[in-house]
Protein backbone atom coordinates (compact mmCIF):
# COMPACT_ATOMS: atom_id res chain seq x y z
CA UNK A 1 156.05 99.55 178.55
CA UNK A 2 152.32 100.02 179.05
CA UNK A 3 150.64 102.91 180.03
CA UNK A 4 147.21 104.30 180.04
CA UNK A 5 146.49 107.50 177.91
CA UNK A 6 144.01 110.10 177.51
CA UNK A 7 143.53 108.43 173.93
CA UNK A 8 142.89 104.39 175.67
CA UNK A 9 145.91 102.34 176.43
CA UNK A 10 149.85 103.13 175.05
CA UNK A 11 152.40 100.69 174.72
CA UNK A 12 155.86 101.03 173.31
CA UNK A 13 157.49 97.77 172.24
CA UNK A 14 160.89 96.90 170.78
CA UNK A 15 161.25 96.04 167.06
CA UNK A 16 163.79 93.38 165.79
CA UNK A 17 165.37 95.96 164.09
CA UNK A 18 166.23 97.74 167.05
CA UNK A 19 163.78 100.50 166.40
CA UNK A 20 160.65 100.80 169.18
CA UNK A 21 156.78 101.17 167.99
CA UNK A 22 154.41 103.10 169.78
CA UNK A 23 150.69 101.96 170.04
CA UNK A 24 147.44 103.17 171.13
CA UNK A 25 144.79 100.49 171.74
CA UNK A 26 147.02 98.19 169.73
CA UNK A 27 146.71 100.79 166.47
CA UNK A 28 149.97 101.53 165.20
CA UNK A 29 151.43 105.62 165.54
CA UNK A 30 154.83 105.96 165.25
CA UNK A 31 158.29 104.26 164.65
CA UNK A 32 161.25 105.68 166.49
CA UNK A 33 165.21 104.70 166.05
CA UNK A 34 166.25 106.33 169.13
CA UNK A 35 170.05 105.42 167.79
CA UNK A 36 169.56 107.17 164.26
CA UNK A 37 166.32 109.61 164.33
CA UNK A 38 166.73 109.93 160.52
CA UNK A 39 166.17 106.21 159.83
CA UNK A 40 161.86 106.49 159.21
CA UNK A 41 160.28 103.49 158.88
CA UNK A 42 156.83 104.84 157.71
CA UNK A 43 156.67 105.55 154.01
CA UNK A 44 154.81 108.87 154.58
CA UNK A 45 157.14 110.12 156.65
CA UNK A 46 159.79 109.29 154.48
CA UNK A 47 158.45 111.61 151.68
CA UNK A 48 157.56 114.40 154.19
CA UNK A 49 161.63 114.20 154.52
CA UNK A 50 162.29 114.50 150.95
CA UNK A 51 159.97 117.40 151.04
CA UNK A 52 161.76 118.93 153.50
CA UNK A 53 165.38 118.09 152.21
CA UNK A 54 164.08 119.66 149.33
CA UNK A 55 163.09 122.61 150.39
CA UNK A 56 166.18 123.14 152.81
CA UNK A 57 169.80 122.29 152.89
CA UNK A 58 170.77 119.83 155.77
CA UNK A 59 172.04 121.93 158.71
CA UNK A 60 170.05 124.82 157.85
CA UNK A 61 167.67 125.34 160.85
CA UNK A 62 163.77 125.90 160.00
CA UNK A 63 161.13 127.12 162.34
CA UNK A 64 158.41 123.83 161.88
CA UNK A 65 155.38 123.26 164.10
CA UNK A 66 153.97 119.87 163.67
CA UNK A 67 150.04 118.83 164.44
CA UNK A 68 149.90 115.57 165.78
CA UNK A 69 152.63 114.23 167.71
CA UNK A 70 152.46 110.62 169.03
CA UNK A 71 155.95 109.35 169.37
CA UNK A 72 157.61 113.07 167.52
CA UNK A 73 159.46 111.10 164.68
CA UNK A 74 159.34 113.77 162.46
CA UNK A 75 159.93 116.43 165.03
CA UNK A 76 163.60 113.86 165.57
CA UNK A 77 164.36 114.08 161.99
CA UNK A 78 164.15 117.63 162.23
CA UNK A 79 166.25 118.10 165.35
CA UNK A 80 168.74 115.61 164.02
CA UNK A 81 169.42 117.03 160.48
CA UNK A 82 168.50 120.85 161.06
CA UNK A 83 170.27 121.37 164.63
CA UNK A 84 169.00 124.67 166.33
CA UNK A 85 165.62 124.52 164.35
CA UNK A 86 162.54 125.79 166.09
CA UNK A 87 159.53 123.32 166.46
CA UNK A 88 156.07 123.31 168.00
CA UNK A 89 154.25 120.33 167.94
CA UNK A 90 150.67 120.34 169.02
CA UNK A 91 149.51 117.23 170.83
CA UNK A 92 146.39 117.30 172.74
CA UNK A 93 147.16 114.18 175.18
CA UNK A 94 149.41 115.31 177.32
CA UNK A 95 149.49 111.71 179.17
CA UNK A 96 151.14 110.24 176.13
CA UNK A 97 153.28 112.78 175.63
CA UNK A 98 154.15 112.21 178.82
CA UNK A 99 154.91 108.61 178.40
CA UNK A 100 156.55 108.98 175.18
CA UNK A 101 159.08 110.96 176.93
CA UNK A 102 159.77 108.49 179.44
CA UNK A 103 159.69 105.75 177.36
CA UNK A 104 161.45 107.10 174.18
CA UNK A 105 163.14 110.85 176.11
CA UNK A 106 164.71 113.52 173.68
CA UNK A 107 167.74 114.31 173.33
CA UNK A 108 169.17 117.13 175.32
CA UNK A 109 168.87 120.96 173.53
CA UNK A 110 166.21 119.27 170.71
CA UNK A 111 164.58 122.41 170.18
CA UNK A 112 161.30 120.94 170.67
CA UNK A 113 158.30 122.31 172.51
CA UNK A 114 155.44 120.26 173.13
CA UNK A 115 151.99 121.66 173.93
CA UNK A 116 149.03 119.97 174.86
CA UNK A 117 146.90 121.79 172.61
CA UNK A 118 144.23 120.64 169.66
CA UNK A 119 145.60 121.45 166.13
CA UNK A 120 142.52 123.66 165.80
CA UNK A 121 143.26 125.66 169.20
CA UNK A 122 146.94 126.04 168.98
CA UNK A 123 147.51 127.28 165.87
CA UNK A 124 145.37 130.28 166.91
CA UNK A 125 148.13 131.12 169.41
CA UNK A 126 151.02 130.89 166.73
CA UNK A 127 152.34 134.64 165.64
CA UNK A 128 151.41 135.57 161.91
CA UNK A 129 154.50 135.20 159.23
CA UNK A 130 156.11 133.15 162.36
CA UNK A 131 156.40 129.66 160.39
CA UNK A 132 158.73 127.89 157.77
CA UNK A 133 156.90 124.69 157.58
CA UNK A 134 153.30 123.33 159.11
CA UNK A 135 152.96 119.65 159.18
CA UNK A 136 149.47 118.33 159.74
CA UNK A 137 149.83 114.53 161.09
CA UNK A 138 146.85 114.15 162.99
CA UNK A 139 144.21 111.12 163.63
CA UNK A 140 141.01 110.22 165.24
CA UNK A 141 140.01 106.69 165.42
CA UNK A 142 142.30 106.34 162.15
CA UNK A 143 140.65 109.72 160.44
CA UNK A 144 141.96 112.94 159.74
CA UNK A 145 139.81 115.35 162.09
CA UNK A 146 136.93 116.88 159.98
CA UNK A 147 138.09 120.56 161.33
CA UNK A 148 141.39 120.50 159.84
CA UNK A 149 141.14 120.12 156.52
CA UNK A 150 138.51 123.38 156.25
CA UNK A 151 138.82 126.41 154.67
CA UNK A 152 138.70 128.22 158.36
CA UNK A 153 141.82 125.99 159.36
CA UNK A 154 143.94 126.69 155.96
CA UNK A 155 142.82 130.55 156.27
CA UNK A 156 145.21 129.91 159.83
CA UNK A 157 147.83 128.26 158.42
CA UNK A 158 148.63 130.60 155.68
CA UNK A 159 148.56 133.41 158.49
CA UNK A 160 151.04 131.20 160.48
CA UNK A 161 153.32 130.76 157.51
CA UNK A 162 155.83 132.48 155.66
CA UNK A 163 155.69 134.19 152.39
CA UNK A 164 158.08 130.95 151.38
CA UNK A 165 156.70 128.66 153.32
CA UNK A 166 155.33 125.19 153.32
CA UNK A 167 151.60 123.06 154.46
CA UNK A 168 152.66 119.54 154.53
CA UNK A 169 149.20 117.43 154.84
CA UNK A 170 149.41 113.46 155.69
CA UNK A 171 146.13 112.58 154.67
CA UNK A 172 144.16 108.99 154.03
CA UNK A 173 141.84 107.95 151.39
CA UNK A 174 140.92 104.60 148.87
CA UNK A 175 137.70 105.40 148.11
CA UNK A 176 136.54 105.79 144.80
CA UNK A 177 136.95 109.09 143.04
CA UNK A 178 139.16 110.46 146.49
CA UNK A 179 136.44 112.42 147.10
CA UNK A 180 138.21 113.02 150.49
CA UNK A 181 141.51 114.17 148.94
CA UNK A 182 140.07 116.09 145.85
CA UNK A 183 137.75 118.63 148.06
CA UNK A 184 140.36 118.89 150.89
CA UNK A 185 143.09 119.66 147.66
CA UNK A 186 140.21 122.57 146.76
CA UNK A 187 140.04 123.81 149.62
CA UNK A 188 144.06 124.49 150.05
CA UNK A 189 144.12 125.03 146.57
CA UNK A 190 142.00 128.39 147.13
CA UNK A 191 143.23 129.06 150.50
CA UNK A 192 147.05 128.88 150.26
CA UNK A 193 147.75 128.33 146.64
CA UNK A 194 149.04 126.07 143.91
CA UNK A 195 150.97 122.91 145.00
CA UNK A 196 151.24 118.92 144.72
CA UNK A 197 150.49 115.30 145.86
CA UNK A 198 152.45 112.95 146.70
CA UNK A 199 150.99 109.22 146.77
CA UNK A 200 151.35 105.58 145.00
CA UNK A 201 149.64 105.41 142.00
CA UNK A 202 147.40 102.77 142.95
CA UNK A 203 145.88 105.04 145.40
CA UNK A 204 145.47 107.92 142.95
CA UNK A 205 143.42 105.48 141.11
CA UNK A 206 141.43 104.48 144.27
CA UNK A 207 142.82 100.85 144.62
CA UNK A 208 143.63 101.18 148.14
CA UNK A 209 143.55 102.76 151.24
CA UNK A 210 146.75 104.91 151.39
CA UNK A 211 148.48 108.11 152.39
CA UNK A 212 148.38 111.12 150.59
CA UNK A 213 151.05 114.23 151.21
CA UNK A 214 149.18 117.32 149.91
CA UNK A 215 151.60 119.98 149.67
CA UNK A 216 150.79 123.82 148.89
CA UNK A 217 152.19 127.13 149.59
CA UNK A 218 151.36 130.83 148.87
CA UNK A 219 155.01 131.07 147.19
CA UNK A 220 156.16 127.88 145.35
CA UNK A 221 156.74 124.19 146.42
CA UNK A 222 159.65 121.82 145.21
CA UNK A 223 160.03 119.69 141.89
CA UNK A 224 160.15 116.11 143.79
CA UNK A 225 159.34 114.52 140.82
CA UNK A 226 162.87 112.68 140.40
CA UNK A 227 162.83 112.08 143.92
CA UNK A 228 159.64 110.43 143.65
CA UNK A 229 160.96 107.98 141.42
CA UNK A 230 163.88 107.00 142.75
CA UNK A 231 162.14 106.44 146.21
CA UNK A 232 161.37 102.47 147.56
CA UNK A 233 158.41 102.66 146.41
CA UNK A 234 158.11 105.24 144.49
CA UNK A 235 155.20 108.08 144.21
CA UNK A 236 153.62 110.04 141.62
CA UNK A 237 154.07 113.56 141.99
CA UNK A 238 150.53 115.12 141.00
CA UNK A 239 149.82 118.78 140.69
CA UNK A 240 146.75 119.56 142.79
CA UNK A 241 145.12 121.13 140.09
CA UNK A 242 144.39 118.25 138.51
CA UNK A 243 142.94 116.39 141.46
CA UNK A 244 140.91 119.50 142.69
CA UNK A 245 139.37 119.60 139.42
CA UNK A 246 135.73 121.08 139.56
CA UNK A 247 135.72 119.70 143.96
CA UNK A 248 134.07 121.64 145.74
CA UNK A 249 135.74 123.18 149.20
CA UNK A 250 135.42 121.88 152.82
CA UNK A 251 133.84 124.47 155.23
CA UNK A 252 133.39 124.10 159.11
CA UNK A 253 129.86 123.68 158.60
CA UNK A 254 129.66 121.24 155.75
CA UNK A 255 129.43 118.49 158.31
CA UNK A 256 131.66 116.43 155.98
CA UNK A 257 132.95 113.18 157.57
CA UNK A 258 137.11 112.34 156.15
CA UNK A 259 137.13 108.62 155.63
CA UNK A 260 138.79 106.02 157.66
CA UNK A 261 140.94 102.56 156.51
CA UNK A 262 139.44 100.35 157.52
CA UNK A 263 141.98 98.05 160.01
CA UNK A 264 144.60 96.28 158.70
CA UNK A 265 144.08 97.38 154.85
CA UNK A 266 146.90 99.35 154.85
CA UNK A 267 150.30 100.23 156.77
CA UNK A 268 151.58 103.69 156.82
């Protein structure tokens, strides 16, 4: 199926293994097993669900609102393993949210709402203390959006959020030094509090593009450090003190510019 979007031209296709990819101008977004919503292709998505089978039992609803949305993997997992959970997911293109939902449609009584909002706008319309978990998952032209990674944006999310709960970052970087990641770890660092990232250690060491889960809260976040290891492949579980280090934080008007992979050097 082909469609065009608000975002240039979507396309869902089927994979050999059954599961169905969702493009956007031929850049790859999401993965979706429409037969088993917990099978996630996407290495970064995988760890965001050990993060949150961490932090949860299984069955145990959680109130979750997700930034980004393309093809709502995640928001699946959740529905699928946490029945009755609350989620928000905040997807500004409301044309392929649209098509995703004909081409890929949600199961009956999934709990989730979509709104055709802006991370940056719709979190302002979230009730304080109203959150267990806020995913960030967003891209622009393969970049996380410079406005959501400030100190304005985190001072949101730690409204939105519980005294227990949970910022969940997918982020990108490979340059040297992860400049990118070790301001934007700052920034939550000072904002929300102490946490971790999760990443390969090749990108640590800025040896390639990669993703990087940042993970903080205001109340404590879990030891994933076994899990980490036993994962295919595994990640290093880094506090994000050490990567902040001496960074300085990311403001609205710093006019700093997150980094994009360039194509093809990496699959998420």
């Amino acid at each position: 199926m082909e469609r065009k979007v608000g975002s240039g031209t979507a396309t869902v296709e089927a994979a050999p293994d059954g599961t169905f990819v969702l493009r956007v101008d031929g850049s790859l977004q999401s993965q979706v097993d429409l037969a088993d919503p917990t099978h996630l292709s996407f290495e970064y998505m995988r760890r965001i669900a050990d993060v949150l089978d961490t932090m949860t039992p299984r069955r145990q609803p959680i109130a979750v609102t997700h930034i980004g949305g393309a093809a709502l993997s995640l928001p699946r997992y959740v529905a699928t393993t946490r029945p009755r959970s609350r989620q928000i997911v905040l997807e500004p293109d409301e044309d392929l949210t649209e098509f995703v939902r004909e081409a890929l449609p949600l199961p009956k009584r999934s709990g989730i709402k979509v709104r055709g909002a802006t991370g940056r706008a719709g979190i302002t319309d979230l009730y304080d203390d109203s959150m267990d978990v806020l995913i960030l998952d967003a891209f622009e032209r393969e970049a996380v959006p410079a406005n959501l990674v400030t100190t304005e944006f985190f001072a949101e999310c730690a409204r939105v959020l519980r005294p227990t709960g949970l910022l969940i970052a997918n982020l990108i970087d490979g340059q040297a030094g992860l400049p990118f990641i070790r301001r934007t770890a700052a920034t939550v660092r000072t904002v929300l509090g102490e946490g971790v990232v999760l990443a390969e250690r090749k990108v640590l060491r800025g040896k390639g593009f990669g993703n990087v889960i940042l993970i903080a809260s205001p109340h404590e976040v879990p030891d994933l450090t076994a899990t980490g290891r036993r994962a295919q492949p595994p990640y290093d579980v880094t506090p994000l003190t050490e990567l902040a280090g001496k960074a300085t934080v990311l403001t609205d008007s710093d006019g700093f510019t997150p980094p994009a992979a360039p194509p093809g050097t990496f699959r998420p």
